[in-house]
C-alpha atoms as a PDB file:
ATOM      1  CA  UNK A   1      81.787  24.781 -20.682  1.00  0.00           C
ATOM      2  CA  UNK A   2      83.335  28.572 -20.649  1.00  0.00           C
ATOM      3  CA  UNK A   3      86.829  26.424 -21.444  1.00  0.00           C
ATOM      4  CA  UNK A   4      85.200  24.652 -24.023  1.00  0.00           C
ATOM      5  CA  UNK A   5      83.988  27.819 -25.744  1.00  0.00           C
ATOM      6  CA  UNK A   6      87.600  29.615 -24.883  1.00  0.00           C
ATOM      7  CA  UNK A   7      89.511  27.048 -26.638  1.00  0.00           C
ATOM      8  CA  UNK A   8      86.964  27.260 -29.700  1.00  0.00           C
ATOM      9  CA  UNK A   9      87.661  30.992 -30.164  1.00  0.00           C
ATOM     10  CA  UNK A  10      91.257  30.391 -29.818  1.00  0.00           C
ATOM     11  CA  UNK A  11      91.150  27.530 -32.367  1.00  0.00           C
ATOM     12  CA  UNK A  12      89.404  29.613 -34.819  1.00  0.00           C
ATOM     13  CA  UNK A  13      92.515  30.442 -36.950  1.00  0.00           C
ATOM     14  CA  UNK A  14      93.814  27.092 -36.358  1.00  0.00           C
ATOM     15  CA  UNK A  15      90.608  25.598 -38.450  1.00  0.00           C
ATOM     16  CA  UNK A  16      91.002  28.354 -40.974  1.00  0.00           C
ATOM     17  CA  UNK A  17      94.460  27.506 -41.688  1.00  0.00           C
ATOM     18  CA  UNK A  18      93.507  24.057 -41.864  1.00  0.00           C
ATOM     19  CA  UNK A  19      90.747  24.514 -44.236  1.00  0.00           C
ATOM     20  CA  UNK A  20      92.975  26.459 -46.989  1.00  0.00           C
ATOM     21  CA  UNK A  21      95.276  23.682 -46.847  1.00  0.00           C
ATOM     22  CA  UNK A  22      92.480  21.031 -47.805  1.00  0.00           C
ATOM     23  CA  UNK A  23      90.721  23.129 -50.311  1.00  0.00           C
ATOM     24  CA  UNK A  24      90.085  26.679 -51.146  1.00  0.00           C
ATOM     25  CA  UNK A  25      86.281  26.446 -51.522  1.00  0.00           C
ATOM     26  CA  UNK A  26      85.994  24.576 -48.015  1.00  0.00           C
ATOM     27  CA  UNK A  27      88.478  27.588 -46.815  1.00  0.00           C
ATOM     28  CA  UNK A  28      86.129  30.720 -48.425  1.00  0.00           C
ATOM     29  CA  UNK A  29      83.026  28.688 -46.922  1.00  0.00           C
ATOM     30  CA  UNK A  30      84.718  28.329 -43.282  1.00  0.00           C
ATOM     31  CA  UNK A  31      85.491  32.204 -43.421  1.00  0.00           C
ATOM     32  CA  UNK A  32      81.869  32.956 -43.734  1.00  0.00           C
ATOM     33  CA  UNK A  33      80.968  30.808 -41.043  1.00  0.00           C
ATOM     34  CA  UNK A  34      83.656  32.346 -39.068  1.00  0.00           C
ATOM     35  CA  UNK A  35      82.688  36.027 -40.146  1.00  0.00           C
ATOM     36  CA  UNK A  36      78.928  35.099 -39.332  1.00  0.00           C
ATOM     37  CA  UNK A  37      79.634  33.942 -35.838  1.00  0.00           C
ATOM     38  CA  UNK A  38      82.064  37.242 -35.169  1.00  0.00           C
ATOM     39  CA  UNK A  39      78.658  38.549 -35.265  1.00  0.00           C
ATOM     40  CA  UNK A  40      76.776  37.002 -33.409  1.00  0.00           C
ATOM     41  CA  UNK A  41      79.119  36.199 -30.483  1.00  0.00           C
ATOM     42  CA  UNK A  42      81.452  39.590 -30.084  1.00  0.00           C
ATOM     43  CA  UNK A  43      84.648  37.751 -28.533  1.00  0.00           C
ATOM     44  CA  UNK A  44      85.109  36.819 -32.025  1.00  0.00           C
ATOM     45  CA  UNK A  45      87.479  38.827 -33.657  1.00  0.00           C
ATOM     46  CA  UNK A  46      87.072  39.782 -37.349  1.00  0.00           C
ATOM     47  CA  UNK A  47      90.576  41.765 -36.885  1.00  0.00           C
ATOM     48  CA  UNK A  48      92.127  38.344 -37.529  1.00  0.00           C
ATOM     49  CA  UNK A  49      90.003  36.633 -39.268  1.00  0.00           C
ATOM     50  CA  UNK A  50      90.216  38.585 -42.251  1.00  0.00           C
ATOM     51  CA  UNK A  51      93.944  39.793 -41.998  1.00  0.00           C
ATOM     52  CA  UNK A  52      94.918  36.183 -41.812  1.00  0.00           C
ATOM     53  CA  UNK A  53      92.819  35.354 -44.972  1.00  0.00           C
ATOM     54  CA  UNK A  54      94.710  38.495 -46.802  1.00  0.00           C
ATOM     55  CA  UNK A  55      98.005  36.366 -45.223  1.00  0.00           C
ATOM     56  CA  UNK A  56      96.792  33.469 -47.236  1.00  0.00           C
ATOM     57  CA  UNK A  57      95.914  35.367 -50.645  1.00  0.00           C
ATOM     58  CA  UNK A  58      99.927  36.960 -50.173  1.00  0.00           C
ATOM     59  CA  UNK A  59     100.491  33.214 -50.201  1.00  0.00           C
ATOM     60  CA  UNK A  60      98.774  32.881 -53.328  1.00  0.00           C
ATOM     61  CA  UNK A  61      96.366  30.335 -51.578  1.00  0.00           C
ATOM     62  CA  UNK A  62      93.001  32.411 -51.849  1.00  0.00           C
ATOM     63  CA  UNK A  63      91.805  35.045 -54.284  1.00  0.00           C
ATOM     64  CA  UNK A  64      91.804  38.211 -52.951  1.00  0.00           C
ATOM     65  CA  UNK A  65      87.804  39.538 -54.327  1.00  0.00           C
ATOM     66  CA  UNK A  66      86.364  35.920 -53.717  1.00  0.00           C
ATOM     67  CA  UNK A  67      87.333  35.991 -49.967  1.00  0.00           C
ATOM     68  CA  UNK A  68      86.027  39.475 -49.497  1.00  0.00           C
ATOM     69  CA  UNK A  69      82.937  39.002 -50.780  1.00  0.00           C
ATOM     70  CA  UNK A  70      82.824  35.510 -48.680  1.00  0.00           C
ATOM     71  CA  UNK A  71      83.601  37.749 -45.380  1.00  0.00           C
ATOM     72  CA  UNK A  72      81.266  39.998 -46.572  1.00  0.00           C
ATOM     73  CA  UNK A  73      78.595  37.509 -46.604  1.00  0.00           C
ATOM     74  CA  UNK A  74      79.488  35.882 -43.702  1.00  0.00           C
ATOM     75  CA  UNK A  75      79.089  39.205 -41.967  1.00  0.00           C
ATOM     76  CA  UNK A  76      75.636  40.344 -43.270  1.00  0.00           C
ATOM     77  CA  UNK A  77      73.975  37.260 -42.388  1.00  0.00           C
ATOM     78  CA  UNK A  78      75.345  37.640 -39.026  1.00  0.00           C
ATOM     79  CA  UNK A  79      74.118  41.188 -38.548  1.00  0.00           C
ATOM     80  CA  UNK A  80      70.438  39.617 -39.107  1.00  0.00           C
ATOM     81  CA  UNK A  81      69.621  37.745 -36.069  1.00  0.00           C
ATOM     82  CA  UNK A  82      70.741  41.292 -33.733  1.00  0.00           C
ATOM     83  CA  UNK A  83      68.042  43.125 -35.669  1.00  0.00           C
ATOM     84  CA  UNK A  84      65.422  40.774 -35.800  1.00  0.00           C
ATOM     85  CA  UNK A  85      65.945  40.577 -32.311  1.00  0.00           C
ATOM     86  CA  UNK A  86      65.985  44.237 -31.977  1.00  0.00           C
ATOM     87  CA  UNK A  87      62.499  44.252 -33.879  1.00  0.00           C
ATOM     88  CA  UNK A  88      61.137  41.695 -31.463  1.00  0.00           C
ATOM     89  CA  UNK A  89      60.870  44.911 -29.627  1.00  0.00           C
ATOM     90  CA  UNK A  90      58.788  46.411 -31.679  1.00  0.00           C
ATOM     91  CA  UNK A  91      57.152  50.353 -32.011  1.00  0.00           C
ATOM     92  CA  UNK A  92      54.256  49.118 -31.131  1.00  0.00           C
ATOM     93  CA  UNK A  93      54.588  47.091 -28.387  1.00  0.00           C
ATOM     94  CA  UNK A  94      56.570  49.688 -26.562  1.00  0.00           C
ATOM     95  CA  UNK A  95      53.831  51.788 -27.599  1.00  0.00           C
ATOM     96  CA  UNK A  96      50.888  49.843 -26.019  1.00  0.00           C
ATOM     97  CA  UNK A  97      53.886  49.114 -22.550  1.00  0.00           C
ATOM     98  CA  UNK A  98      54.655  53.216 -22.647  1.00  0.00           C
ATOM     99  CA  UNK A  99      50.403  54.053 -22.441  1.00  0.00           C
ATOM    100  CA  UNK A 100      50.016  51.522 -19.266  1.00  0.00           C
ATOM    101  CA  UNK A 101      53.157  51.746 -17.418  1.00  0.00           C
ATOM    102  CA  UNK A 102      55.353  54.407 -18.997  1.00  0.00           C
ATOM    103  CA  UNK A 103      53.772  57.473 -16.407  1.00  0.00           C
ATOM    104  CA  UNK A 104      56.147  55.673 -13.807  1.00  0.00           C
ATOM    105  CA  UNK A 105      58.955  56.008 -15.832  1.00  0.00           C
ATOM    106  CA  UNK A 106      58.517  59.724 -17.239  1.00  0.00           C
ATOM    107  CA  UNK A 107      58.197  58.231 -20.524  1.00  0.00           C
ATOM    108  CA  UNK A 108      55.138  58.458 -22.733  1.00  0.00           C
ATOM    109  CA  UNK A 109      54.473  56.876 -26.395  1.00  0.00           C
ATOM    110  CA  UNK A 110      54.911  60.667 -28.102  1.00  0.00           C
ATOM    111  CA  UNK A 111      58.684  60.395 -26.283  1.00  0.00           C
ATOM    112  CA  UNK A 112      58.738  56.990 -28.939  1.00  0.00           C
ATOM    113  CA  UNK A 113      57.745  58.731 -31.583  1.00  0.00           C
ATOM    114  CA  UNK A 114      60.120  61.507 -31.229  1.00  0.00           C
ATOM    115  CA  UNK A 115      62.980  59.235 -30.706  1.00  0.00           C
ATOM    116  CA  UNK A 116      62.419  57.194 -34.141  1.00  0.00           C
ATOM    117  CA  UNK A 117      61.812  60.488 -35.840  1.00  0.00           C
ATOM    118  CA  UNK A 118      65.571  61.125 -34.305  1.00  0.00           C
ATOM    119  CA  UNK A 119      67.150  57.965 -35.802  1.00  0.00           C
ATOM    120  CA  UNK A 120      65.094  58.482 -38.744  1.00  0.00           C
ATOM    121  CA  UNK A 121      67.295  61.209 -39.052  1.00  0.00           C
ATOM    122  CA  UNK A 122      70.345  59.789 -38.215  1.00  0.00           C
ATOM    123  CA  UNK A 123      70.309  56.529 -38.618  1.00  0.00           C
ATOM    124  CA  UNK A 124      71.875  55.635 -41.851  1.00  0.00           C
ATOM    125  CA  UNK A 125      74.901  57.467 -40.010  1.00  0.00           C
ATOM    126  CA  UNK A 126      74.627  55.206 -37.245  1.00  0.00           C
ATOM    127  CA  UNK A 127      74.747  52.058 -39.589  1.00  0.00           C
ATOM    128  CA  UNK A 128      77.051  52.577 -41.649  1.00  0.00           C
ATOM    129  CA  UNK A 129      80.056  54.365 -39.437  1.00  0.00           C
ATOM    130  CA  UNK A 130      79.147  51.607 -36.857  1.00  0.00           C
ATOM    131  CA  UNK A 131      80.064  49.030 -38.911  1.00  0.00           C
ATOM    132  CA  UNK A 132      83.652  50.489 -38.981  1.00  0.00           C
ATOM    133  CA  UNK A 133      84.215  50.551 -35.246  1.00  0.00           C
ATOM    134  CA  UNK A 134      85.583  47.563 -33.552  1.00  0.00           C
ATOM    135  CA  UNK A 135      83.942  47.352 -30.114  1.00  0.00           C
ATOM    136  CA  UNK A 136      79.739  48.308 -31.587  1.00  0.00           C
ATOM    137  CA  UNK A 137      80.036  46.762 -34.863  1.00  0.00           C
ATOM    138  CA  UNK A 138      78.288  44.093 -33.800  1.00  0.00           C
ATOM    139  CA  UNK A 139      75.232  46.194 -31.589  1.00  0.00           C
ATOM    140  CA  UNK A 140      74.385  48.120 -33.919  1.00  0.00           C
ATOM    141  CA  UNK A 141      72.248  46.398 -35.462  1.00  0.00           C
ATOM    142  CA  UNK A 142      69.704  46.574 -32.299  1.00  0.00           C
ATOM    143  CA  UNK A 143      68.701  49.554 -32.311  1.00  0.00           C
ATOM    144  CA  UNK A 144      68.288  49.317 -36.188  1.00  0.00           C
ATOM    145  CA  UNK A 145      65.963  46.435 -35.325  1.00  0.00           C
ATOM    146  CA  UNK A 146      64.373  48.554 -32.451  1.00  0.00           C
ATOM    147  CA  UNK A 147      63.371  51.643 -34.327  1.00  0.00           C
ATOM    148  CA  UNK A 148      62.042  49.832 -37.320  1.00  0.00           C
ATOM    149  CA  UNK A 149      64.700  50.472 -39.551  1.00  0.00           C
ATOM    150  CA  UNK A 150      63.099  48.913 -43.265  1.00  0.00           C
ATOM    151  CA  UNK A 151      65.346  45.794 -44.057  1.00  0.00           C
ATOM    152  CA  UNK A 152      66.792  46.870 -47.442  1.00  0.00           C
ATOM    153  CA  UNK A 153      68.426  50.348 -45.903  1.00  0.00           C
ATOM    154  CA  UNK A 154      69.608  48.091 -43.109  1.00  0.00           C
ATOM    155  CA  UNK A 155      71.159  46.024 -45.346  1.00  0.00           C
ATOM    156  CA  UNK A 156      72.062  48.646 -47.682  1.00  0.00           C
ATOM    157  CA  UNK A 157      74.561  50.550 -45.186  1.00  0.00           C
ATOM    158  CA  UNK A 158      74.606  47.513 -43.363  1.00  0.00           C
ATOM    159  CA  UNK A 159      76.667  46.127 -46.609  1.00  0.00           C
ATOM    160  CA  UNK A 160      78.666  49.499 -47.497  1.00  0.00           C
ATOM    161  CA  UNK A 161      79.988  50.094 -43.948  1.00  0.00           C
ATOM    162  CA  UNK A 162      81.009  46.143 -43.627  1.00  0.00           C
ATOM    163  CA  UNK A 163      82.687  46.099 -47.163  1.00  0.00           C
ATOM    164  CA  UNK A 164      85.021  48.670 -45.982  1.00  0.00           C
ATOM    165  CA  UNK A 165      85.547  47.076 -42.710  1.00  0.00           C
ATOM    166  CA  UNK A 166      86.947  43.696 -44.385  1.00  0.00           C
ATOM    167  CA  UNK A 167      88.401  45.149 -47.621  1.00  0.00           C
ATOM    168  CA  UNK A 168      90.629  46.778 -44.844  1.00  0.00           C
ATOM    169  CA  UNK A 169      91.084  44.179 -42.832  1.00  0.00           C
ATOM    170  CA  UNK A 170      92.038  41.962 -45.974  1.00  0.00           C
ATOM    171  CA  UNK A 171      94.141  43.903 -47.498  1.00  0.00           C
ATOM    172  CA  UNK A 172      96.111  44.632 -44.402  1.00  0.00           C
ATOM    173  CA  UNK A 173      96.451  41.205 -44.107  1.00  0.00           C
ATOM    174  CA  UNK A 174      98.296  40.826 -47.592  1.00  0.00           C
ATOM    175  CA  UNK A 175     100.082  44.015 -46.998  1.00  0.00           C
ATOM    176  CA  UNK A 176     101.579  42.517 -43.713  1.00  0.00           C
ATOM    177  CA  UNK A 177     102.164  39.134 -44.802  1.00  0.00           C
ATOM    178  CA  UNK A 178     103.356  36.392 -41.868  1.00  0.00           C
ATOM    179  CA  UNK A 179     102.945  39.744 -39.391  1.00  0.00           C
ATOM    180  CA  UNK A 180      98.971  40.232 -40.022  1.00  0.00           C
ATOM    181  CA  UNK A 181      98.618  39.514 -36.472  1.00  0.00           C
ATOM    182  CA  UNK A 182     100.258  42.904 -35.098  1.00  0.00           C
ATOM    183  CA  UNK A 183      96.921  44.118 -36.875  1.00  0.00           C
ATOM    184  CA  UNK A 184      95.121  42.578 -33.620  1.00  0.00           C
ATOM    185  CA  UNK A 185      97.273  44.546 -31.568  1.00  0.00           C
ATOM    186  CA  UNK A 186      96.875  48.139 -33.664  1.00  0.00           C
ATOM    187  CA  UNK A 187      92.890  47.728 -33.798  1.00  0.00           C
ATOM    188  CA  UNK A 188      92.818  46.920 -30.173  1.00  0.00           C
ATOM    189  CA  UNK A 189      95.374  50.531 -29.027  1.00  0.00           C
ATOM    190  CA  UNK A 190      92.652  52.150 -31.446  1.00  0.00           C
ATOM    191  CA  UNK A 191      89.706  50.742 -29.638  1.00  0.00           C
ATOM    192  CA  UNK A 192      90.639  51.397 -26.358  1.00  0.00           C
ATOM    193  CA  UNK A 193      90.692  55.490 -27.794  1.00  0.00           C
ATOM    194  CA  UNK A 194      87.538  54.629 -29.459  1.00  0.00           C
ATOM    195  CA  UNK A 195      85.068  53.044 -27.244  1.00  0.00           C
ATOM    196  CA  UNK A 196      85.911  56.768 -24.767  1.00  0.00           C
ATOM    197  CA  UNK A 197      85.352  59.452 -27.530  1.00  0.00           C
ATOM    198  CA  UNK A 198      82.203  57.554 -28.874  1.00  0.00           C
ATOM    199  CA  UNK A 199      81.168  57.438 -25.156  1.00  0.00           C
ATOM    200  CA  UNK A 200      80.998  61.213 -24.845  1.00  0.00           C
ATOM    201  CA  UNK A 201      79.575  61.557 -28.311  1.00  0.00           C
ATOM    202  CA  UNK A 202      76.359  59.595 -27.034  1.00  0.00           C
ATOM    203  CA  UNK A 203      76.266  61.793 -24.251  1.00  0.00           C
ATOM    204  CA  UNK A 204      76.450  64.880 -26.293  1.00  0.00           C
ATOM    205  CA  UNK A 205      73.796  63.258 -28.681  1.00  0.00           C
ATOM    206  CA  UNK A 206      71.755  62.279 -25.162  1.00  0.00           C
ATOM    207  CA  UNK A 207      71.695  65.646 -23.427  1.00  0.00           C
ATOM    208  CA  UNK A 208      71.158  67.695 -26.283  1.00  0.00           C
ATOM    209  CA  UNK A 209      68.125  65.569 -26.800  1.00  0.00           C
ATOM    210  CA  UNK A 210      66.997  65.745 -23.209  1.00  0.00           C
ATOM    211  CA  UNK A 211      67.317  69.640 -23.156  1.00  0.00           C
ATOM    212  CA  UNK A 212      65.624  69.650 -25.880  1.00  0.00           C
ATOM    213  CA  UNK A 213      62.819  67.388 -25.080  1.00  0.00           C
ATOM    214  CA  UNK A 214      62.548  69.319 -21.585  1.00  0.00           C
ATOM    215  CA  UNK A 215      62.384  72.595 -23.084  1.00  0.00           C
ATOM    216  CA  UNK A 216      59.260  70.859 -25.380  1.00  0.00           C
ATOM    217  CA  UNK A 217      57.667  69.886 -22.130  1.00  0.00           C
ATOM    218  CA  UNK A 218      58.097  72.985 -20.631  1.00  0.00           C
END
């Protein structure tokens, strides 16, 4: 099964390529689908995806706006099922788990409330620069989901941060012609100096929130 699924990923361009070459609306639609499951199931990369569309509209095969907003849909429909899912863990029911069990984890339902207040505060941030980093693109969307986040300023930032994201991606793609791949390669050295600094940013963000919480409590 795992080779099944490997081979599918690796196929992925191969069944965009063939698409274009049948027909252009059949080639927009499998892009969507294709954007939509780099959502859903991270291995998918969008970094060429979308750079080998751009290859196609420097080949003059695909409109440059139409597949953008075609990747852009494609990706906002697949940020949807991570926040429902995150919202499936909803306020209140870790409320009501936090009142019965949360005195054996140090954790009470006012430690909730001050937490959403936090991404309340932050949380547009969150969306909409996380939808620019390869790596969390894809997870942010939980704790969007988690914290209650209303559904049109998900989507709202949700949409602003991803048109970026694949306007870049396209238009790199165009820019480098037959090379888009080597766009792969640059997002991945970037990503691997990423995923650290954002790291130690969350555990800035967490321990000034614990002192601060302990200094409430004290």
């Amino acid at each position: 099964m795992s080779l099944i699924f490997v081979n599918f990923l690796t196929s992925i361009p191969d069944y965009i390529s063939l698409a274009v070459e049948k027909n252009s609306t059949i080639a927009y639609l499998t892009i969507c689908l294709a954007m939509f499951l780099e959502n859903i199931i991270p291995p998918i990369p969008s970094e060429i995806i979308m750079p080998l569309g751009g290859f196609f509209v420097y080949q003059q095969k695909l409109n440059f706006y139409i597949l953008v907003f075609w990747g852009l849909l494609g990706t906002i429909l697949g940020s949807l099922p991570w926040y429902y899912l995150g919202r499936l863990v909803n306020e209140k029911r870790l409320s009501n788990f936090l009142d019965k069990k949360g005195k054996y984890l140090g954790i009470s339902s006012d430690d909730l409330n001050k937490s959403k207040r936090w991404f309340d505060k932050y949380g547009v941030s969150l969306v909409f620069w996380g939808r620019l980093v390869p790596g969390i693109r894809t997870l942010i969307s939980v704790p969007a989901g988690i914290e209650l986040m209303p559904l049109r300023k998900f989507l709202l930032w949700t949409t602003f941060g991803s048109l970026i994201w694949v306007v870049l991606l396209t238009y790199s793609g165009y820019l480098f012609g037959e090379n888009y791949r080597i766009i792969q390669t640059y997002l991945d050295q970037i990503k691997y100096v990423v995923k650290p600094i954002l790291i130690l940013i969350f555990l800035y963000i967490f321990i000034r929130i614990l002192i601060r919480f302990l200094k409430n409590r004290a």
